[in-house]
PDB file of N, CA and C in Angstrom:
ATOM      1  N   UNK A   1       6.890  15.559   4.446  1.00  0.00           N
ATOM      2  CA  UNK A   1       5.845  16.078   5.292  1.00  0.00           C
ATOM      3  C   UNK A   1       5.576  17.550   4.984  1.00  0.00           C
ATOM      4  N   UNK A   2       6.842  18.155   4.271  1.00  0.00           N
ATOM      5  CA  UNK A   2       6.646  20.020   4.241  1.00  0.00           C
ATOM      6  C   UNK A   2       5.406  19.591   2.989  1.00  0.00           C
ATOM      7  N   UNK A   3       5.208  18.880   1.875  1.00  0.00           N
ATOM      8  CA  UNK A   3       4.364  18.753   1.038  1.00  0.00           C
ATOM      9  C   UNK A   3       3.117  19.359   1.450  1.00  0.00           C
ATOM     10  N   UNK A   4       2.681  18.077   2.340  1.00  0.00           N
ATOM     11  CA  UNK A   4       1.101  18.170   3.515  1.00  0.00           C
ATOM     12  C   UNK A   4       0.846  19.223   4.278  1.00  0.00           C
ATOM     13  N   UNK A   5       1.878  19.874   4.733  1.00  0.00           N
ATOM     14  CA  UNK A   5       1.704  20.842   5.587  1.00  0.00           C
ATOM     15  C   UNK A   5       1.238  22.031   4.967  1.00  0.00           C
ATOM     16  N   UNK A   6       0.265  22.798   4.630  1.00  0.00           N
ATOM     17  CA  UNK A   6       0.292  23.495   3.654  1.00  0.00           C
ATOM     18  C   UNK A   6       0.084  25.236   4.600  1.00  0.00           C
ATOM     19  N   UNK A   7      -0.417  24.637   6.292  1.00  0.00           N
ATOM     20  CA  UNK A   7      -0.764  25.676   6.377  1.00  0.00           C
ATOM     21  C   UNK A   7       0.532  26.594   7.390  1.00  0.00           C
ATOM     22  N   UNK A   8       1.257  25.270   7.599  1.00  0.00           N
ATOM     23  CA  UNK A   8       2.438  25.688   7.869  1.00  0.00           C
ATOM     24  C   UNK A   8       3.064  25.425   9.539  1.00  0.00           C
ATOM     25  N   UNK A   9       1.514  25.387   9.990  1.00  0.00           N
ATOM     26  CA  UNK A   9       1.349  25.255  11.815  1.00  0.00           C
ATOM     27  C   UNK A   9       2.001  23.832  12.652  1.00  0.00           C
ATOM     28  N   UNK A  10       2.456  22.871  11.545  1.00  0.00           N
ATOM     29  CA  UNK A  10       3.299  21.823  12.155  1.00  0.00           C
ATOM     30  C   UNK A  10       2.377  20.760  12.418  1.00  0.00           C
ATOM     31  N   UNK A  11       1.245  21.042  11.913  1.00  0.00           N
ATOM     32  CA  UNK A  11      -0.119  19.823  11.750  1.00  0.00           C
ATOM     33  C   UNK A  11      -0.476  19.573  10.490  1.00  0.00           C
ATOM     34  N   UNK A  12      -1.002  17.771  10.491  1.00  0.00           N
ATOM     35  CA  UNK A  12      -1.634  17.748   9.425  1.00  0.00           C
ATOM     36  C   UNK A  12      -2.774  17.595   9.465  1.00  0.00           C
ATOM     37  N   UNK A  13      -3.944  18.063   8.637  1.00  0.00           N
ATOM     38  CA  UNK A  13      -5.046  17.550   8.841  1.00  0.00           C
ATOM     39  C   UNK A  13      -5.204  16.768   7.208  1.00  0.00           C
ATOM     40  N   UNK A  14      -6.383  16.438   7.293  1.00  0.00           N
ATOM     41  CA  UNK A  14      -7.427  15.174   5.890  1.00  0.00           C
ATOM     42  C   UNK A  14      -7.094  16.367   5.106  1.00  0.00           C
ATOM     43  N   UNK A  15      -7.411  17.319   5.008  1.00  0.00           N
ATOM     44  CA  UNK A  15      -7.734  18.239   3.920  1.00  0.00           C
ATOM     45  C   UNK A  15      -6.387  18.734   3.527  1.00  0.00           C
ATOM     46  N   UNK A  16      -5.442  19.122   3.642  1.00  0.00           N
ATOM     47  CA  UNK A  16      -4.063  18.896   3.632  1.00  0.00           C
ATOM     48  C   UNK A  16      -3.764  17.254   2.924  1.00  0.00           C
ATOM     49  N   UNK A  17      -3.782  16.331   3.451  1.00  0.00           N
ATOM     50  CA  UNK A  17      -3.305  15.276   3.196  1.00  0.00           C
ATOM     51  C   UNK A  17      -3.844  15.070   1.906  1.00  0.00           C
ATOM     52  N   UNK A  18      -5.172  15.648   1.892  1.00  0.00           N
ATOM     53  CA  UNK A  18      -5.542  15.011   0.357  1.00  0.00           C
ATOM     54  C   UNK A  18      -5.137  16.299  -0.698  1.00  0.00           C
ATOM     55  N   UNK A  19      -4.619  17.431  -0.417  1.00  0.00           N
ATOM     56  CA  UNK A  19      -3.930  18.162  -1.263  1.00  0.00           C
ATOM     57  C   UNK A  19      -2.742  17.815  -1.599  1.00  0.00           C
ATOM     58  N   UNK A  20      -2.351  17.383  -0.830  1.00  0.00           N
ATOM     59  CA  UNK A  20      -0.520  16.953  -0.863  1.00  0.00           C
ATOM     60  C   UNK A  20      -0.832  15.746  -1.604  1.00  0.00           C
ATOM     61  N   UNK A  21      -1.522  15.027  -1.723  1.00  0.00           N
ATOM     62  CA  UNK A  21      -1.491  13.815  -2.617  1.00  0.00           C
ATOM     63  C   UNK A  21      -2.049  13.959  -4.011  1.00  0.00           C
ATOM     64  N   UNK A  22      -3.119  14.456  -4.442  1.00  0.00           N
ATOM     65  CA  UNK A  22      -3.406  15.665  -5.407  1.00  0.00           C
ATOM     66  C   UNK A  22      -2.676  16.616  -5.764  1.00  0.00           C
ATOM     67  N   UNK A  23      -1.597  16.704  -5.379  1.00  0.00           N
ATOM     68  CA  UNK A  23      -0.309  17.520  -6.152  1.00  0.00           C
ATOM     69  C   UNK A  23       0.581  16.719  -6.779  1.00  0.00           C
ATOM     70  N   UNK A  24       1.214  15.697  -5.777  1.00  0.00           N
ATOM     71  CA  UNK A  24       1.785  14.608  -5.901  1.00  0.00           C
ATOM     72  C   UNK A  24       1.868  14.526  -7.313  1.00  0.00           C
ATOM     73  N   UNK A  25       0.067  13.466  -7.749  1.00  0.00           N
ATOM     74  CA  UNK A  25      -0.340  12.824  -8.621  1.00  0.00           C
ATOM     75  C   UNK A  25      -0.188  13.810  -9.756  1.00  0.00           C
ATOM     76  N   UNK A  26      -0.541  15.152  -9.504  1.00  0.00           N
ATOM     77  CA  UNK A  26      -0.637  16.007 -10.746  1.00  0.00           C
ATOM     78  C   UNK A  26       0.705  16.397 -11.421  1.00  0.00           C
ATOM     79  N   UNK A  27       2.116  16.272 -10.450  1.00  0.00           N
ATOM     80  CA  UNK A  27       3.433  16.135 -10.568  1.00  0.00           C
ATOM     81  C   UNK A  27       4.029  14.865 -11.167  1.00  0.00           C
ATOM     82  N   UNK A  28       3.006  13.820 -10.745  1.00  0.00           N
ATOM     83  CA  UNK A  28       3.839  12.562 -11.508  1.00  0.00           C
ATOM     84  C   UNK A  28       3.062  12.720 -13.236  1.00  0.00           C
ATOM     85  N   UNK A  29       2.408  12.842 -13.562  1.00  0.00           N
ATOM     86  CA  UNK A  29       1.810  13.125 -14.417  1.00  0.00           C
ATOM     87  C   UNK A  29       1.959  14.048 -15.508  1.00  0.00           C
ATOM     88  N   UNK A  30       2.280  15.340 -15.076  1.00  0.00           N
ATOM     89  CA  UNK A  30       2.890  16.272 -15.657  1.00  0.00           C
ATOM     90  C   UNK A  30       3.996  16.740 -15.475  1.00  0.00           C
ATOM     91  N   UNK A  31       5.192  16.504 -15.930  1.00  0.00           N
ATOM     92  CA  UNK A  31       6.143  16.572 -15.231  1.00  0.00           C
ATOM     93  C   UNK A  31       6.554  17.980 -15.930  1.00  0.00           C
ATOM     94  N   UNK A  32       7.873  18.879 -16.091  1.00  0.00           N
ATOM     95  CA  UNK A  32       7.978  19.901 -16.953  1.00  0.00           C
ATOM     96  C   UNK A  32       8.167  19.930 -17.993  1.00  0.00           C
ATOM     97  N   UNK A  33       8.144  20.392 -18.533  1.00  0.00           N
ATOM     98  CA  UNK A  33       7.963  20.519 -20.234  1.00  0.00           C
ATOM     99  C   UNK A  33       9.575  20.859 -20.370  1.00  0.00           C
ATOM    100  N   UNK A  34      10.142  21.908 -19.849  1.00  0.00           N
ATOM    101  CA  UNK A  34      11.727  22.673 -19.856  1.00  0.00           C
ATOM    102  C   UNK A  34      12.251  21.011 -19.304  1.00  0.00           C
ATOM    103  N   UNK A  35      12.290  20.329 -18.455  1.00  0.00           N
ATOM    104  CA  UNK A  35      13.152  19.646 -18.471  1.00  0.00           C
ATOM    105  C   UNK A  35      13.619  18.366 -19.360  1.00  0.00           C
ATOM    106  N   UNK A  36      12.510  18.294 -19.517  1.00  0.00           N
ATOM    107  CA  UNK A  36      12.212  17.170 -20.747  1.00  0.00           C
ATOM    108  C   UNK A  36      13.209  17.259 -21.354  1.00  0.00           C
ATOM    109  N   UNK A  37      12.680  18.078 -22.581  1.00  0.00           N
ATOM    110  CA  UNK A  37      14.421  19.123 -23.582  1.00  0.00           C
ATOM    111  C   UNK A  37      15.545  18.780 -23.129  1.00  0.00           C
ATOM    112  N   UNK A  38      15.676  19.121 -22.058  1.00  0.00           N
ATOM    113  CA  UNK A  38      17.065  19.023 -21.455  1.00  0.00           C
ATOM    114  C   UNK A  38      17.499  17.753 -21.521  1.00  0.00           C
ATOM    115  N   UNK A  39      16.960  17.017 -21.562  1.00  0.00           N
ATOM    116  CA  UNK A  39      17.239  15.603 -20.912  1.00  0.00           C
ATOM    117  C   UNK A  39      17.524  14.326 -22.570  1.00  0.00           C
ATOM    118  N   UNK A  40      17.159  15.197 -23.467  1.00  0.00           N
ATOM    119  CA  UNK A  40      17.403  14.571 -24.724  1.00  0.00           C
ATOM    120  C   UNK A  40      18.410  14.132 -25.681  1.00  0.00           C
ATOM    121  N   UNK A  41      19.404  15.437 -25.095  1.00  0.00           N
ATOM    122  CA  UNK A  41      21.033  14.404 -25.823  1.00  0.00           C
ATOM    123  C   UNK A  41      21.241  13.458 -24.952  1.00  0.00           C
ATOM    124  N   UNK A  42      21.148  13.603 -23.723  1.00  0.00           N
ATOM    125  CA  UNK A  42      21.455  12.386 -22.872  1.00  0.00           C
ATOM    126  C   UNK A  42      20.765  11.525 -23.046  1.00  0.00           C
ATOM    127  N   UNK A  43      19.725  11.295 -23.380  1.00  0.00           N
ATOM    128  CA  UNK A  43      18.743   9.667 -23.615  1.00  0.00           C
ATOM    129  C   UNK A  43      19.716   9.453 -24.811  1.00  0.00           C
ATOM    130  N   UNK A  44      19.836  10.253 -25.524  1.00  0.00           N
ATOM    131  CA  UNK A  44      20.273   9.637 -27.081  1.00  0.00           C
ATOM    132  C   UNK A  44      21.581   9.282 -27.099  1.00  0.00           C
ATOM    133  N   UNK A  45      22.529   9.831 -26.244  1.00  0.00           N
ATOM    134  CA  UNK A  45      23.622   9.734 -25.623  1.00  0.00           C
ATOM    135  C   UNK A  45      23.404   8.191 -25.027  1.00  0.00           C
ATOM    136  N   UNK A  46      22.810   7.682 -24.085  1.00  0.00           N
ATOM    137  CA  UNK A  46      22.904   6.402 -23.463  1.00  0.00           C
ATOM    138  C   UNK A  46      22.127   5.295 -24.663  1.00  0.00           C
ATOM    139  N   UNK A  47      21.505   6.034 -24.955  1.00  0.00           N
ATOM    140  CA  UNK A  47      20.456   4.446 -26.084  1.00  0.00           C
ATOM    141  C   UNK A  47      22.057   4.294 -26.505  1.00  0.00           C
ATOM    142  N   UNK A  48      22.526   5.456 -27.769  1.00  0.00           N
ATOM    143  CA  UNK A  48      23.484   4.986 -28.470  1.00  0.00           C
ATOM    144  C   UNK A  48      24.879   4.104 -27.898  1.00  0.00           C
ATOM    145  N   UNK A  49      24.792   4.575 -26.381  1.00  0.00           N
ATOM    146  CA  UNK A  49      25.982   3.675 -25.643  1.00  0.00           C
ATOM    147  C   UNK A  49      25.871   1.784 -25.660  1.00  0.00           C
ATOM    148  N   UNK A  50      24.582   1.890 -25.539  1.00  0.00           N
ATOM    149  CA  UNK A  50      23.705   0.658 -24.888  1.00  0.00           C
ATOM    150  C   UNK A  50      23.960  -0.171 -26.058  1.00  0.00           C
ATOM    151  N   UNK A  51      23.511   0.875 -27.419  1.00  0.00           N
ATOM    152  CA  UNK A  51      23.157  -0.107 -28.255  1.00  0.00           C
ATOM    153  C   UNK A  51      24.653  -0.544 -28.822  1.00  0.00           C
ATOM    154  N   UNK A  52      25.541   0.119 -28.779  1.00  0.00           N
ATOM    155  CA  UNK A  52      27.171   0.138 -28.820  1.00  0.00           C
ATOM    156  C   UNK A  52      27.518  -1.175 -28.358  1.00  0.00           C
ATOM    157  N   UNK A  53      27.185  -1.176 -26.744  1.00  0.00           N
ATOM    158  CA  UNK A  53      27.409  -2.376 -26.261  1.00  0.00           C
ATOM    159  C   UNK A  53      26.796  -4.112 -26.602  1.00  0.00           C
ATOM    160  N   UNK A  54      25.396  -3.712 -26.867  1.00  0.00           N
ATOM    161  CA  UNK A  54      24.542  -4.755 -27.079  1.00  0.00           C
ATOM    162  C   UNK A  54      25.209  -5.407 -28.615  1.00  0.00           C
ATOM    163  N   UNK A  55      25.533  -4.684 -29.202  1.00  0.00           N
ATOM    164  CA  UNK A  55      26.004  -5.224 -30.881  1.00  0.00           C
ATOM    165  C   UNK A  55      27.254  -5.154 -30.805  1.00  0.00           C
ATOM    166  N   UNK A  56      28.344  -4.804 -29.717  1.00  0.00           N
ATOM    167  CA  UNK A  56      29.391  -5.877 -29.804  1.00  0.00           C
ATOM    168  C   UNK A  56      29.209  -7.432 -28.463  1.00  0.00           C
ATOM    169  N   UNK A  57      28.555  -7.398 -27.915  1.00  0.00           N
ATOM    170  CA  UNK A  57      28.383  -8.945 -26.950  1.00  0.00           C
ATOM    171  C   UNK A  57      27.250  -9.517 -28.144  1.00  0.00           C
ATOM    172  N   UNK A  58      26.675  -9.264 -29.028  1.00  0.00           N
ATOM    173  CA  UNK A  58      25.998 -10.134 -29.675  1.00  0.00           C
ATOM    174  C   UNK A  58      26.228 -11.484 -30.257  1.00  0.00           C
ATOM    175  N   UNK A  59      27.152 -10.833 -30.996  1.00  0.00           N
ATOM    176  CA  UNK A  59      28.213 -12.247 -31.617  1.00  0.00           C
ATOM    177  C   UNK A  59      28.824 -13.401 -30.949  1.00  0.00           C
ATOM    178  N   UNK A  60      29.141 -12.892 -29.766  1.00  0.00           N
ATOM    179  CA  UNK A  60      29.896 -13.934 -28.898  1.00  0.00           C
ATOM    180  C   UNK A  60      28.726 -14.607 -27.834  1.00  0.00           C
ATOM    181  N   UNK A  61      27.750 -14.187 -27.393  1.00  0.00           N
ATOM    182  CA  UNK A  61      26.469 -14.556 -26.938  1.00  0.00           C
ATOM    183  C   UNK A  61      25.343 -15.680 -28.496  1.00  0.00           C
ATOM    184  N   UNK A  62      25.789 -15.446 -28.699  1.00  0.00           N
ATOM    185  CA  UNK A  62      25.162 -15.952 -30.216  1.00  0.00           C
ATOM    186  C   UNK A  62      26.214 -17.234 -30.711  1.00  0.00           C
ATOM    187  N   UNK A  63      27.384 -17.184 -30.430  1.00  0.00           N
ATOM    188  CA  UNK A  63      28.356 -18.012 -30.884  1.00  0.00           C
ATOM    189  C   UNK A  63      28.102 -19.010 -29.670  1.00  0.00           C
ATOM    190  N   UNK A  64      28.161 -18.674 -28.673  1.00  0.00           N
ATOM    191  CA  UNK A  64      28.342 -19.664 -27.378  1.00  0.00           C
ATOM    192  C   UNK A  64      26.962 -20.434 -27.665  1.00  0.00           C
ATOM    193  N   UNK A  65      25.676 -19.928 -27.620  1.00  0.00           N
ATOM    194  CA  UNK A  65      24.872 -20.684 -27.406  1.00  0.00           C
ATOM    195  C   UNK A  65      24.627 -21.433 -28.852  1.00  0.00           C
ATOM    196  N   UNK A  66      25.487 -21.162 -30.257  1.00  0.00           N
ATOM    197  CA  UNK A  66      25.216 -22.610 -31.030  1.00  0.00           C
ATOM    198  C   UNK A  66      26.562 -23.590 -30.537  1.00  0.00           C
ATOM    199  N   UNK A  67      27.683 -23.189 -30.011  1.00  0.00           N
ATOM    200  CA  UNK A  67      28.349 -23.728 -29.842  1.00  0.00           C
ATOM    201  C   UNK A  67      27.568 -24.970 -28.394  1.00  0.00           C
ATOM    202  N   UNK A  68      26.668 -24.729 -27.642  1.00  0.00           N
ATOM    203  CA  UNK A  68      26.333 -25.357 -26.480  1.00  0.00           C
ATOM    204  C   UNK A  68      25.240 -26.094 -27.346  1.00  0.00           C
ATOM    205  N   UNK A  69      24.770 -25.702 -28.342  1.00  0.00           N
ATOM    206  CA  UNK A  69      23.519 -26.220 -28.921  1.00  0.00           C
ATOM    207  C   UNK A  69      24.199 -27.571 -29.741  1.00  0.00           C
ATOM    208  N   UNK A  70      25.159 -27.372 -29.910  1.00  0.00           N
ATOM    209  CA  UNK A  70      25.748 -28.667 -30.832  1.00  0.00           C
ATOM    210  C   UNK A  70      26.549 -29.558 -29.755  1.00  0.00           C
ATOM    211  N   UNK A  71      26.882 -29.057 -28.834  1.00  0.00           N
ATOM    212  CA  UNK A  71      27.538 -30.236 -27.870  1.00  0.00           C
ATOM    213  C   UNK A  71      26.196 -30.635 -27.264  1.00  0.00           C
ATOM    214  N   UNK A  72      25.448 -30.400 -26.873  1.00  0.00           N
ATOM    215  CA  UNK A  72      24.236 -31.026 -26.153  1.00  0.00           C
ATOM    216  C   UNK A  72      23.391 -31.740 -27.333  1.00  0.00           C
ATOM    217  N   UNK A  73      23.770 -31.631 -28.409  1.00  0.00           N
ATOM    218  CA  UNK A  73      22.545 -32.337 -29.592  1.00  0.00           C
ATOM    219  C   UNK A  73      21.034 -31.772 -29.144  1.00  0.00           C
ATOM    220  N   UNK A  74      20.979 -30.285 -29.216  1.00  0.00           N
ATOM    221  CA  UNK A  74      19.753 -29.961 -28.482  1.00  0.00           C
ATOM    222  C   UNK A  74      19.486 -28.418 -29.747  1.00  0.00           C
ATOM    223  N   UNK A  75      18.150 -28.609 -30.551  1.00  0.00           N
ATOM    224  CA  UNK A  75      18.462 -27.432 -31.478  1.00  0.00           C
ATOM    225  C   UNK A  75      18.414 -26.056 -30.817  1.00  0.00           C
ATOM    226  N   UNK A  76      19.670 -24.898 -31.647  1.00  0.00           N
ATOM    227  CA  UNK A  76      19.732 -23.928 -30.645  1.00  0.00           C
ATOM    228  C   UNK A  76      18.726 -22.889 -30.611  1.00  0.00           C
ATOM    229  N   UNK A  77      17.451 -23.165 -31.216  1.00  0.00           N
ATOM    230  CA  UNK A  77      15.861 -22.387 -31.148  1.00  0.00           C
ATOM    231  C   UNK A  77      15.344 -22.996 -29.642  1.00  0.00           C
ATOM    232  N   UNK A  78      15.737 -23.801 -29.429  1.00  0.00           N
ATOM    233  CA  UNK A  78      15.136 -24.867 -27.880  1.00  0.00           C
ATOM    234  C   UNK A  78      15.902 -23.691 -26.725  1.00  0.00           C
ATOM    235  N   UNK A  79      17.392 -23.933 -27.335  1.00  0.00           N
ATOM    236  CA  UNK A  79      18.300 -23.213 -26.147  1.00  0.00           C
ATOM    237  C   UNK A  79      17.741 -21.946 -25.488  1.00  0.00           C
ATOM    238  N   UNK A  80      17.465 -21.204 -27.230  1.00  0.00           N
ATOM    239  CA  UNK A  80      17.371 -19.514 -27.267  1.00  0.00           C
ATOM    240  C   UNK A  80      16.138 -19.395 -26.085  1.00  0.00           C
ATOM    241  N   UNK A  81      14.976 -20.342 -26.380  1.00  0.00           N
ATOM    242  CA  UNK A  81      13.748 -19.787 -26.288  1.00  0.00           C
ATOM    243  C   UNK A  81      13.307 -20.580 -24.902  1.00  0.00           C
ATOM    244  N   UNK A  82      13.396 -21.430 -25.068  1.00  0.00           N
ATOM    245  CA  UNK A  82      12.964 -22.240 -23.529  1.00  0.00           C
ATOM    246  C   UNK A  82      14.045 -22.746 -22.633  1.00  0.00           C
ATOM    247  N   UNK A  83      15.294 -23.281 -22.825  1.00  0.00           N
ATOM    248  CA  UNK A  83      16.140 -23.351 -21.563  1.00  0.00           C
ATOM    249  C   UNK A  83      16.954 -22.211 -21.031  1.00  0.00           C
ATOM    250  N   UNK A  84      17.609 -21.205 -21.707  1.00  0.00           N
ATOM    251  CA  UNK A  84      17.458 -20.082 -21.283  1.00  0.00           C
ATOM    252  C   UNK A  84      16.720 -19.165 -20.580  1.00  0.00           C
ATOM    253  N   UNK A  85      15.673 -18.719 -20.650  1.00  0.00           N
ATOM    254  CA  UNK A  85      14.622 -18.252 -20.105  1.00  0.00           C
ATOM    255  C   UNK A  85      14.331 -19.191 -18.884  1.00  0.00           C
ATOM    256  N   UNK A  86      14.269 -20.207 -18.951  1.00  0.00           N
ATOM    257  CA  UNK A  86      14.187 -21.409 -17.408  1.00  0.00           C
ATOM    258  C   UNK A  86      15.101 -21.259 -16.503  1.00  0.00           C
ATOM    259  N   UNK A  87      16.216 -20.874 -17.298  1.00  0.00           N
ATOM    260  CA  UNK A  87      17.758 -21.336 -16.287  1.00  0.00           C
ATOM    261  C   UNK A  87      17.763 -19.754 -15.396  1.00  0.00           C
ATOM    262  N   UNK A  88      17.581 -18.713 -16.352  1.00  0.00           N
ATOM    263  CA  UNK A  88      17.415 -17.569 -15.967  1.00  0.00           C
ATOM    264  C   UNK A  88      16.259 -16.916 -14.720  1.00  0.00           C
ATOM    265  N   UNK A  89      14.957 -17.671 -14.612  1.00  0.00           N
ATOM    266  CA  UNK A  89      13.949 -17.588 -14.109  1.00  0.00           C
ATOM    267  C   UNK A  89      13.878 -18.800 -12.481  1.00  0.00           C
ATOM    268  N   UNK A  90      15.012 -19.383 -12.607  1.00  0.00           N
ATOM    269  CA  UNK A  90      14.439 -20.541 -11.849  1.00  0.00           C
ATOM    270  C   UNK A  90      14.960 -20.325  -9.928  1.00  0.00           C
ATOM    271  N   UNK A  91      15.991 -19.807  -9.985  1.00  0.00           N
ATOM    272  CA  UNK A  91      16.010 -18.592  -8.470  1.00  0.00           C
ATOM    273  C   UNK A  91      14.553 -17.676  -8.055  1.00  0.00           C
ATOM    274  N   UNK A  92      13.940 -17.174  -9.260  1.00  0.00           N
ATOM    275  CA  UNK A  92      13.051 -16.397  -8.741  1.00  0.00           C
ATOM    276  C   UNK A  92      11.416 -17.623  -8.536  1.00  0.00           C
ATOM    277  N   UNK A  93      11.571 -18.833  -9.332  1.00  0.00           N
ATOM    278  CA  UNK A  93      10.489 -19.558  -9.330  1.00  0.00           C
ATOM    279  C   UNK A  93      10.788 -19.831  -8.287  1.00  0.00           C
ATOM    280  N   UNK A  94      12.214 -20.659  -7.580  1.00  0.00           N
ATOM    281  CA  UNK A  94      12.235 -21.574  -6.354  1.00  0.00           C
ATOM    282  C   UNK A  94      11.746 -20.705  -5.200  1.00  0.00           C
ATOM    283  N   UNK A  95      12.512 -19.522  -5.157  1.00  0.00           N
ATOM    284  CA  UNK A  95      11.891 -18.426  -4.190  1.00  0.00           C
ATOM    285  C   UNK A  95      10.132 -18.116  -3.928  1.00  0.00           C
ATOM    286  N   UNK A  96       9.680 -18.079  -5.247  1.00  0.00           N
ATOM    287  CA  UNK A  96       8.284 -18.353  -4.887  1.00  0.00           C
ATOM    288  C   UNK A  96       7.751 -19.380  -4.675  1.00  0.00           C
ATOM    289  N   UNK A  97       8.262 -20.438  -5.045  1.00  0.00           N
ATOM    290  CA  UNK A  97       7.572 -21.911  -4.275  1.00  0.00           C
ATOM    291  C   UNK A  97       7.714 -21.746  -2.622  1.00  0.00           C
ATOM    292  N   UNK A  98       9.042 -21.581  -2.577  1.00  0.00           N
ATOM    293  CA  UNK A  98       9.208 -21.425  -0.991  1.00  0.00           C
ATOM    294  C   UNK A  98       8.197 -20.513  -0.498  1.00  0.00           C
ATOM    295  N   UNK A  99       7.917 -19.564  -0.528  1.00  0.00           N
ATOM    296  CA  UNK A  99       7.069 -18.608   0.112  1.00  0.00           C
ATOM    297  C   UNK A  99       5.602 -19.301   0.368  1.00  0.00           C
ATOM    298  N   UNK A 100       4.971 -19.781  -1.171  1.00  0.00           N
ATOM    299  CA  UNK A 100       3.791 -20.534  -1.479  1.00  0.00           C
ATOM    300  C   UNK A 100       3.707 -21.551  -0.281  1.00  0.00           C
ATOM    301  N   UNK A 101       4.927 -22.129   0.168  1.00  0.00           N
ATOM    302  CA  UNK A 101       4.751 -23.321   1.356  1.00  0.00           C
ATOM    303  C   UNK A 101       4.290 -22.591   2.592  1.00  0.00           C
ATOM    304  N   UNK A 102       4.268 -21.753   2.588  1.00  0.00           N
ATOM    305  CA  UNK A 102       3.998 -21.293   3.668  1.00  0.00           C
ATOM    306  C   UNK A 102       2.317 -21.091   3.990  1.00  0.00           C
ATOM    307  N   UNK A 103       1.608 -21.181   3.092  1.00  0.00           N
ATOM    308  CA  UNK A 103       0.351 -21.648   2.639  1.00  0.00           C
ATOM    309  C   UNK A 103      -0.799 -20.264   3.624  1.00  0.00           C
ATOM    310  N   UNK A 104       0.310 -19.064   3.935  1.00  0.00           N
ATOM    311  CA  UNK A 104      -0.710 -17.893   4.039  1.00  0.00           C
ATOM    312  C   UNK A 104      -1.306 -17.513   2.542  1.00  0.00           C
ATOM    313  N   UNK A 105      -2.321 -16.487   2.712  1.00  0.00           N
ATOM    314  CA  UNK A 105      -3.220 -15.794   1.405  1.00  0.00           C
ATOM    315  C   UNK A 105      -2.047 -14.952   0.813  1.00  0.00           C
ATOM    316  N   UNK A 106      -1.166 -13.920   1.753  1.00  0.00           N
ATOM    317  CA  UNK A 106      -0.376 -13.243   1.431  1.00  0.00           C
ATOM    318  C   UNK A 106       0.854 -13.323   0.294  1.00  0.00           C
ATOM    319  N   UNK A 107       0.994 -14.826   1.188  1.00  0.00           N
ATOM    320  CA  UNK A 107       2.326 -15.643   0.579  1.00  0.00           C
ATOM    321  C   UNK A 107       1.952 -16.268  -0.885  1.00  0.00           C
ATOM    322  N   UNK A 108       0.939 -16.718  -0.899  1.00  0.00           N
ATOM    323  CA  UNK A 108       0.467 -17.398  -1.929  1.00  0.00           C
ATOM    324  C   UNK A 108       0.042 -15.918  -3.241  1.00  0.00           C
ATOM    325  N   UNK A 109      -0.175 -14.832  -2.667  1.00  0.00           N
ATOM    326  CA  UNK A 109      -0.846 -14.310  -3.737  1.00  0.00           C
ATOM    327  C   UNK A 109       0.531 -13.519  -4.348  1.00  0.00           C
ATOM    328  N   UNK A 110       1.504 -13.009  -3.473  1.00  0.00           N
ATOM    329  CA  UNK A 110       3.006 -12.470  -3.968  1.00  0.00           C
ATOM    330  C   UNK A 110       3.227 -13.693  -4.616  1.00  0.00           C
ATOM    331  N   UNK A 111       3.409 -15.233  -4.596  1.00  0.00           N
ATOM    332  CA  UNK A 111       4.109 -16.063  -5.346  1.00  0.00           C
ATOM    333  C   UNK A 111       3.241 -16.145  -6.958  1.00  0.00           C
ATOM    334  N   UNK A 112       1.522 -15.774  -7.416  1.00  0.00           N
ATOM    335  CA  UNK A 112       0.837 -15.358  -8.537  1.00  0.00           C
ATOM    336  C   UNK A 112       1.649 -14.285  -8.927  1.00  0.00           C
ATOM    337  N   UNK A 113       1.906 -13.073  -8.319  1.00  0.00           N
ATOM    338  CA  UNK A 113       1.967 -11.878  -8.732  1.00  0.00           C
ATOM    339  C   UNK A 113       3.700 -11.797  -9.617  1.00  0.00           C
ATOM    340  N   UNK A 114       4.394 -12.725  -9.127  1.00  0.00           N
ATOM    341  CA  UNK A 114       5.754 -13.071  -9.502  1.00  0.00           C
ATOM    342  C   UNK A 114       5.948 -13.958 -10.624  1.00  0.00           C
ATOM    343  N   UNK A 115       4.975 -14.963 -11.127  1.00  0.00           N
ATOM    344  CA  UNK A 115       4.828 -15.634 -12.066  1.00  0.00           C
ATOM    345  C   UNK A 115       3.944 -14.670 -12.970  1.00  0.00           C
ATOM    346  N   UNK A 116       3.419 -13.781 -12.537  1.00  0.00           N
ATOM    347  CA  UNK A 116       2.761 -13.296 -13.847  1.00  0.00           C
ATOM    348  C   UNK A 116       3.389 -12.059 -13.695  1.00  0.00           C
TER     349      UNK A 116
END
């Protein structure tokens, strides 16, 4: 609220409100230039952690699913690409069916907005 308040008197008015939101926007937008910098061994610092991690679970994520691909007689391009992604997705589909039953505009248009 100290944002809006600009004139200090413990009121807000429109003209205020639309400064404080017009700063806002001009803050999300431009953020500082000095901090940026700052913030660059650490991105490079975490990618390199991430990617540390991601390329040692690769192999064993990769092993399991031909190993599941040959006990199911199911090729493991099927596994990778479409039952995976299903098995993974299907809490958030059932959740939107449920809502969809409910057959408001609201309900129905959050259960679009979740599939796409």
């Amino acid at each position: 609220m100290e944002d809006f308040d600009a004139s200090g008197n413990g009121q807000i008015d429109e003209k205020e409100v639309h400064r404080g939101i017009i700063e806002w926007l001009y803050d999300a937008n431009h953020p500082a230039d000095n901090n940026q910098y700052d913030e660059r061994p650490k991105i490079f610092a975490r990618t390199a952690q991430r990617t540390a991690v991601l390329t040692l679970l690769a192999q064993p994520v990769i092993e399991t699913i031909d190993e599941f691909s040959s006990a199911v007689n199911i090729p493991s391009f099927i596994i990778s690409y479409v039952v995976i992604p299903v098995v993974m997705s299907y809490r958030e589909a059932m959740g939107a069916i449920k809502s969809a039953r409910l057959k408001t505009k609201q309900a129905i248009s959050l259960t679009f907005f979740e599939w796409y």
